[in-house]
Protein backbone atom coordinates (compact mmCIF):
# COMPACT_ATOMS: atom_id res chain seq x y z
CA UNK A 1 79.16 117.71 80.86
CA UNK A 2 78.14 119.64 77.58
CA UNK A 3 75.97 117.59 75.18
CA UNK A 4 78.95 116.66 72.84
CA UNK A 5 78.34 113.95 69.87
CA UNK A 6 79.82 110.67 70.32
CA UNK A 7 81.90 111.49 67.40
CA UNK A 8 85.95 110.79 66.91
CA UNK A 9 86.99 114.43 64.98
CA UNK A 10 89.89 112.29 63.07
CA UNK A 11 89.86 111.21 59.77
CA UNK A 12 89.45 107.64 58.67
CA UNK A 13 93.10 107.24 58.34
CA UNK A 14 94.36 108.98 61.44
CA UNK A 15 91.84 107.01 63.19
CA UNK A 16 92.87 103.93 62.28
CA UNK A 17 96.82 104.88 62.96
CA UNK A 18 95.31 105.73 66.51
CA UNK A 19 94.13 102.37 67.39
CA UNK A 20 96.79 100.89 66.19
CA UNK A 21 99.07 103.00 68.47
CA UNK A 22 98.33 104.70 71.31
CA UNK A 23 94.73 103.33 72.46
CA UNK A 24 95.52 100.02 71.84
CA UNK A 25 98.80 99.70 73.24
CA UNK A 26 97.15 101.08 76.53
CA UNK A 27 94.03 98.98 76.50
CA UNK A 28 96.48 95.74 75.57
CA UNK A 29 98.14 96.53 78.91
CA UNK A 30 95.50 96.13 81.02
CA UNK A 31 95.27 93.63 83.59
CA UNK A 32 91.46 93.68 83.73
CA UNK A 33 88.30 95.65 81.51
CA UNK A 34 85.00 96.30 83.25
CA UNK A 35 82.29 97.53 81.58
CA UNK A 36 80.39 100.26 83.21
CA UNK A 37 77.14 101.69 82.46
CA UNK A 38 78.81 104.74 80.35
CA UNK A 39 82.30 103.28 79.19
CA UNK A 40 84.66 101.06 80.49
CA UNK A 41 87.39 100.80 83.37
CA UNK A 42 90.84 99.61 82.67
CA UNK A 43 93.35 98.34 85.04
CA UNK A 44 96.87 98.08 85.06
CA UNK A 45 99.47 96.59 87.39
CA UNK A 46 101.94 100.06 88.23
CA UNK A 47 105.63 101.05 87.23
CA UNK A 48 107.69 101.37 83.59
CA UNK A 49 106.22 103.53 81.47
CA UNK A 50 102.35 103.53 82.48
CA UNK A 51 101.40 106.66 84.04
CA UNK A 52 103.38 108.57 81.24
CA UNK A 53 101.63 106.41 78.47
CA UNK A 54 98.10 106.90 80.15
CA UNK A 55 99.07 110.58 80.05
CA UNK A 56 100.13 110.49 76.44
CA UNK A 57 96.68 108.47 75.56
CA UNK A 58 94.33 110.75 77.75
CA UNK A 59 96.13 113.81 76.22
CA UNK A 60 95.66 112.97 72.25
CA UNK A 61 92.30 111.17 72.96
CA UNK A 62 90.30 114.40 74.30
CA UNK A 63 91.50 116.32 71.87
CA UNK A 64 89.53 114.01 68.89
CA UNK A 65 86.85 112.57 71.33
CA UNK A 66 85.68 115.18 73.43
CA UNK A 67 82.90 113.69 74.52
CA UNK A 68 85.18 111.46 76.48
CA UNK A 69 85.33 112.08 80.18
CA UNK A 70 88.38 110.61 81.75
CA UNK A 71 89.52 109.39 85.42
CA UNK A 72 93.00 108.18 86.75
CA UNK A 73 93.26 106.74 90.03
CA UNK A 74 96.78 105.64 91.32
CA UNK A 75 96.69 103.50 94.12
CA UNK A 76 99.21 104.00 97.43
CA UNK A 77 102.20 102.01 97.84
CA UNK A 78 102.57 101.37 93.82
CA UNK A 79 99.40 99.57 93.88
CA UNK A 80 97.35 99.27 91.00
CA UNK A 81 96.56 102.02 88.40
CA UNK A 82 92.33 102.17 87.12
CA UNK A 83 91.91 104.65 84.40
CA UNK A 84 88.18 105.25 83.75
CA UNK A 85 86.83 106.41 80.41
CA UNK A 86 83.20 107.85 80.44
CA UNK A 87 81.04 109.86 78.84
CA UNK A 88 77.39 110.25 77.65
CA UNK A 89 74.95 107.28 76.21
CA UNK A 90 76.76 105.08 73.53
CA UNK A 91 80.21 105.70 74.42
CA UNK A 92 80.51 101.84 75.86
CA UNK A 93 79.42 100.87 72.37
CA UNK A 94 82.05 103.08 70.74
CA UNK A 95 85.04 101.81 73.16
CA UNK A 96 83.94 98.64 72.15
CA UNK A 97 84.09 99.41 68.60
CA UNK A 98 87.70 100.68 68.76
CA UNK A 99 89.32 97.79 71.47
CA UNK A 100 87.64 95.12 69.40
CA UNK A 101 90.38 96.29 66.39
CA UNK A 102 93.51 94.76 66.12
């Protein structure tokens, strides 16, 4: 992974229209949170809308936070969906930063 700032590229308004939206609408959904050493996993219960929101989300996030390294696993059977999001030291802390909004 390149050495890429733990930085969000958006501007104080657009960032706050993005956790308003897409981010948090995703992380709401989740079903469970886990911290890991480098960011966070989500989980979500399959079907509606999810993968194509998760899609949607990974798609506009790594183009503002491209430090963010980002893993979907979809379980067999339309078992349960865990999306990983990663990325170099601090990234937890800035997750946190931008679930912990409203």
């Amino acid at each position: 992974m390149a050495d890429l700032p733990i930085a969000c590229s958006l501007s104080p308004a657009a960032l706050t229209a993005r956790r308003e939206s897409l981010l948090n609408t995703l992380a709401h959904r989740a079903t469970a949170r886990t911290e890991l050493p480098n960011g966070y996993r989500l989980q979500f219960e399959s079907g509606g809308d999810l993968l194509a929101l998760t899609a949607q989300v990974i798609d506009a996030e790594r183009q503002c936070c491209r430090f963010l390294q980002f893993s979907l696993t979809v379980e067999a059977d339309e078992g349960p969906v865990t999306l990983d999001l990663t990325g170099p030291p601090g990234t937890r802390d800035f997750l946190a930063s931008l679930f912990d909004q409203p």
